[in-house]
Structures are given as C-alpha cells and as structure tokens.
C-alpha atoms as a PDB file:
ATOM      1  CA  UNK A   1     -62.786 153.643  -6.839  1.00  0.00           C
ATOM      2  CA  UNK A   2     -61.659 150.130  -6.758  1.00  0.00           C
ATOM      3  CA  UNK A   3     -60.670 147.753  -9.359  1.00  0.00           C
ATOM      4  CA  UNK A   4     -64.133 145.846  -9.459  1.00  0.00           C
ATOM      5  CA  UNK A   5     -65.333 148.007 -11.969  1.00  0.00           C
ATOM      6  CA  UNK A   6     -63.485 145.698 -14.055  1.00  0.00           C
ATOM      7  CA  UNK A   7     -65.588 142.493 -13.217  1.00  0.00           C
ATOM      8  CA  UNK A   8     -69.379 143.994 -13.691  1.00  0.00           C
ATOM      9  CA  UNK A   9     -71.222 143.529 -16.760  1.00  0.00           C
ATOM     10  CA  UNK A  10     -69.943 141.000 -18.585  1.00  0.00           C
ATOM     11  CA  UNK A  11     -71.771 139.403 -20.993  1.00  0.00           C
ATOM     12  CA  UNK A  12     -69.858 137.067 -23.840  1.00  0.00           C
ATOM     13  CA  UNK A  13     -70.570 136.679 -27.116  1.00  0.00           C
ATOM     14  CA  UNK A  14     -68.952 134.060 -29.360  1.00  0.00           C
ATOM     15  CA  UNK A  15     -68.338 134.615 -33.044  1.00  0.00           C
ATOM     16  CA  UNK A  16     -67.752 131.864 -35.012  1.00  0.00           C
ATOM     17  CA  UNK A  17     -67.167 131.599 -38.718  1.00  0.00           C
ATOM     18  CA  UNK A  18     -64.246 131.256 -41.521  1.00  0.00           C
ATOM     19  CA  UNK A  19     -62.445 133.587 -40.208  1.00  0.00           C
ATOM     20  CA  UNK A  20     -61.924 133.477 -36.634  1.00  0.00           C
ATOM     21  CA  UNK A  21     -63.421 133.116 -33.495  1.00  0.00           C
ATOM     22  CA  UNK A  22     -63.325 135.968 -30.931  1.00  0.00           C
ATOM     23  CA  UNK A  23     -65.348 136.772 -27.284  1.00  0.00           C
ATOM     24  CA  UNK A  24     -66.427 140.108 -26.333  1.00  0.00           C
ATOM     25  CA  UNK A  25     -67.103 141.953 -22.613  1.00  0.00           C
ATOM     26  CA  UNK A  26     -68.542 145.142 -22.095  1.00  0.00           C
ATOM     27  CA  UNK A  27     -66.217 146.464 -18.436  1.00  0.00           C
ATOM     28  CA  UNK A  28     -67.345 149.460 -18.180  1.00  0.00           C
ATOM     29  CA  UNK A  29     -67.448 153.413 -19.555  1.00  0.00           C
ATOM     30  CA  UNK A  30     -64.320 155.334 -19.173  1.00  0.00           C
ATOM     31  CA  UNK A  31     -65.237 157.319 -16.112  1.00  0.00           C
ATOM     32  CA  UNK A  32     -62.939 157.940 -13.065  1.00  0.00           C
ATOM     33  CA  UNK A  33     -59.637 156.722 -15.605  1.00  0.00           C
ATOM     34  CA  UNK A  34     -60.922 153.363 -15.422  1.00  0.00           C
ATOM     35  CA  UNK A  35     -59.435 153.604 -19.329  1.00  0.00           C
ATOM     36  CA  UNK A  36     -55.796 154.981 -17.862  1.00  0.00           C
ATOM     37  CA  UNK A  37     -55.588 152.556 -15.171  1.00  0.00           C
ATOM     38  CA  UNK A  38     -56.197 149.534 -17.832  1.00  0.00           C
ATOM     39  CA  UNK A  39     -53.637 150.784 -19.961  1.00  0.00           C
ATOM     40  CA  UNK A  40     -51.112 151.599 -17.240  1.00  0.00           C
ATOM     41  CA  UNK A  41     -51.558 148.444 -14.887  1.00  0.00           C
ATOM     42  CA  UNK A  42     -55.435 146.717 -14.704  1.00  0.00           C
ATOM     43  CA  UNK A  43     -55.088 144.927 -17.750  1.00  0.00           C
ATOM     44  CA  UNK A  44     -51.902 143.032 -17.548  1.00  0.00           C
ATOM     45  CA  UNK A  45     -52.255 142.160 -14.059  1.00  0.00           C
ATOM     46  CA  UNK A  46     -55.871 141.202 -14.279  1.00  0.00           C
ATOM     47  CA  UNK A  47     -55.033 138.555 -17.423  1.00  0.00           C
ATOM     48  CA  UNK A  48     -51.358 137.658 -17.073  1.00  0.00           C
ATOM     49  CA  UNK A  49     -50.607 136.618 -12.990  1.00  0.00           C
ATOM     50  CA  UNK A  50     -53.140 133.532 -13.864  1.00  0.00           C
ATOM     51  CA  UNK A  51     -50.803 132.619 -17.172  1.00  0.00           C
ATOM     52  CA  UNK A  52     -47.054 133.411 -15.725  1.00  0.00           C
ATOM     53  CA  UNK A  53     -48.248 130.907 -12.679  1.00  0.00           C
ATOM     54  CA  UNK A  54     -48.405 128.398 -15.090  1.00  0.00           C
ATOM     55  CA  UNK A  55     -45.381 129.366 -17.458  1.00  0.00           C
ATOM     56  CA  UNK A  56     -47.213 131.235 -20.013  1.00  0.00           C
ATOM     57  CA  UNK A  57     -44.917 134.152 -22.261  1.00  0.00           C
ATOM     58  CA  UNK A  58     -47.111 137.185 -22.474  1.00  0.00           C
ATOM     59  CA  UNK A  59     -46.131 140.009 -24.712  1.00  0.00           C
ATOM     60  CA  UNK A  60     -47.790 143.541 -25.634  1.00  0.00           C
ATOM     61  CA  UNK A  61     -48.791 143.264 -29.494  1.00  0.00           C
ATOM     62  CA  UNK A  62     -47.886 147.047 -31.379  1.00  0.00           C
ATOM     63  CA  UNK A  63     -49.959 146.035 -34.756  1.00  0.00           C
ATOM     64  CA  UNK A  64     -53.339 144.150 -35.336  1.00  0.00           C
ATOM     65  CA  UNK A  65     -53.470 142.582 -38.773  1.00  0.00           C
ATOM     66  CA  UNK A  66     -56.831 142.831 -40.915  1.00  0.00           C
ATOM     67  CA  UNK A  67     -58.378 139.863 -39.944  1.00  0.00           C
ATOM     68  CA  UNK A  68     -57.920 140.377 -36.223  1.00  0.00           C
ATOM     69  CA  UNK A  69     -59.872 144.097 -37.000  1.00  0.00           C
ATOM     70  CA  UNK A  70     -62.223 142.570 -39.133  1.00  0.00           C
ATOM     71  CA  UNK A  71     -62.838 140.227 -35.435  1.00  0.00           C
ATOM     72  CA  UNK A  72     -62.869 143.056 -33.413  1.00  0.00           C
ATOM     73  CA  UNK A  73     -65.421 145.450 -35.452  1.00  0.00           C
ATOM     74  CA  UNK A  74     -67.529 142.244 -35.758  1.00  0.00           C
ATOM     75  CA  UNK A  75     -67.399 141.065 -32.135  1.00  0.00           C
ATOM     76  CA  UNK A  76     -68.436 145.436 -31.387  1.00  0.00           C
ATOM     77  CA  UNK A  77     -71.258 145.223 -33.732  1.00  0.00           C
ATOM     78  CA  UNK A  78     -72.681 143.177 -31.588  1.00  0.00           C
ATOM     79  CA  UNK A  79     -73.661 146.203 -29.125  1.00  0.00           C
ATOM     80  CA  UNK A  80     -74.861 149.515 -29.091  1.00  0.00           C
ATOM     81  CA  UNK A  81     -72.050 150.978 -28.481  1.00  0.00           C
ATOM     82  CA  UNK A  82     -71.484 154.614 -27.276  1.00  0.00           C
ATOM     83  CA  UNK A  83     -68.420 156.873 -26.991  1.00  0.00           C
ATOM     84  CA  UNK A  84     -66.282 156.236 -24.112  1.00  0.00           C
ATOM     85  CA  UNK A  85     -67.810 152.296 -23.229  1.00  0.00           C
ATOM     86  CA  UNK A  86     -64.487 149.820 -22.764  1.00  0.00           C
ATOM     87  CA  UNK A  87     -65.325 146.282 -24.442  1.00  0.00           C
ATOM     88  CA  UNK A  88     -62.577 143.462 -23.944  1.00  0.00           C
ATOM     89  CA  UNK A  89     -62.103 140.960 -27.024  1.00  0.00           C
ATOM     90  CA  UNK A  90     -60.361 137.954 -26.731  1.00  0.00           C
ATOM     91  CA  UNK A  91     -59.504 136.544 -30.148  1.00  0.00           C
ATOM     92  CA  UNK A  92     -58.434 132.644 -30.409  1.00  0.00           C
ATOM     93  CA  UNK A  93     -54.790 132.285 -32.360  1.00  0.00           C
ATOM     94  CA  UNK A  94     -54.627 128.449 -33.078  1.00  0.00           C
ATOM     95  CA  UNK A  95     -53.246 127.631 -29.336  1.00  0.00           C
ATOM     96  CA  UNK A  96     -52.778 130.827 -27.951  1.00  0.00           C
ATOM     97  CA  UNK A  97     -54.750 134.422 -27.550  1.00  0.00           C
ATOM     98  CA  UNK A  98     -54.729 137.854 -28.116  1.00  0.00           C
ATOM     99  CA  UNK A  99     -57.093 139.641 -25.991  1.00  0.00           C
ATOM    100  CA  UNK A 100     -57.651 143.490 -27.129  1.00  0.00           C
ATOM    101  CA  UNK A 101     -59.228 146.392 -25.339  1.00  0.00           C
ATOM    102  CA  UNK A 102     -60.749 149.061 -26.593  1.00  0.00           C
ATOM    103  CA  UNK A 103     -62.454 152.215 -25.818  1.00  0.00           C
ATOM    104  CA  UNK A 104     -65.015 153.767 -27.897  1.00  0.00           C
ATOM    105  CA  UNK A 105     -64.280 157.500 -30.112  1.00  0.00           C
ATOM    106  CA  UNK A 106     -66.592 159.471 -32.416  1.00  0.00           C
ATOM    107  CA  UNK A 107     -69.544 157.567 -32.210  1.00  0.00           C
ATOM    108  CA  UNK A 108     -68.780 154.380 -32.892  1.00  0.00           C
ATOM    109  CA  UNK A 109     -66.550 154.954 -36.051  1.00  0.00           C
ATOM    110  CA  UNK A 110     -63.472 154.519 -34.133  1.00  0.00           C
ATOM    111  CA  UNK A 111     -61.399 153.268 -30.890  1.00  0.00           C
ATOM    112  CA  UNK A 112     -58.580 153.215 -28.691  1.00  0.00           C
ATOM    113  CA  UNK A 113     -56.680 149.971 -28.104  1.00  0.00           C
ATOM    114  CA  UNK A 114     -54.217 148.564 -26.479  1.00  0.00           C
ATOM    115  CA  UNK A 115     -53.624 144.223 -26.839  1.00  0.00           C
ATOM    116  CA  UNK A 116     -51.084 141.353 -25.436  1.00  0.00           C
ATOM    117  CA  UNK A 117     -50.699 138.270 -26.694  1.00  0.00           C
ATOM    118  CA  UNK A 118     -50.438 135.064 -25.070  1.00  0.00           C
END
C-alpha cells in the first residue's frame, strides 16, 4: 500500500458562519493502518514540507478549544459518516490554520484526533 490513499476522495465543504470557517476531506477508512501511518508520519509530511519551504512554524496542537469542536462536529455532519472513515478539517485561525484529523468511533458519537497548527 502506498501513500495515495491519502489523495482519493476528496470532496470540500466550506462552512461559513459567526463562528468560524473550516474545510472538510473524506481520505479514506482506516484499513491497512492508513490511521497509524497518519499519525506516525503521513500527516506532517504531507502538509508541512510545502510550509517549512517557505518559512512557515508548524507545531502539533495537544488541546482543541470549544469552538474549534463545535467546527469540527459541524464540518462531520456534513457526511454520513461510519466508524473507522478518516475526514481531514482544516479550520481558518485569523492568518494561520489548524488542520485536524480524525477517525471515526462508536458510530458517529465520537473520534480520534490528532492536529498541528500552522
């Protein structure tokens, strides 16, 4: 398995209203590790080589504050989702980003997540 799993499907959505603005992408469901290898390597390299050409700090984020999960569950309910599917949401923070990945648990009700901010 290759890393173009990571490029197929991706369809984005733009939320817009009072209290943010955030883009979601279905990748892909967690099958062969796909969620392991974003956690341990895909995800930083896929986002950040782009940004540290060009000077950009990147950081990993530890805590997501209410209004960035209010985002998140908003940008999600805009799928069917199902256990195990790995969305990426990119939520705007006046110049910079935080983009958040997450992985589907108990149907819907919760996720896995890892962020970085840039």
């Amino acid at each position: 398995m290759g890393k173009e799993y990571l490029y197929l499907n991706i369809i984005i959505i733009m939320k817009k209203d009072g209290r943010g603005e955030a883009a979601i992408a279905y990748l892909c469901n967690d099958a062969n590790g796909a969620w392991e290898i974003l956690q341990s390597e895909g995800a930083y390299n896929m986002t950040s080589q782009n940004f540290r050409e060009k000077g950009v700090t990147i950081w990993r984020v530890e805590k997501l504050s209410e209004r960035e999960w209010w985002l998140i569950w908003s940008a999600l309910g805009e799928y069917n989702t199902a256990n195990k599917e790995i969305y990426q949401i990119g939520i705007k923070k006046g110049r910079g980003l935080l983009c958040v990945w997450v992985r589907i648990q108990n149907n819907g009700k919760s996720v896995n997540w890892f962020a970085y901010g840039y």
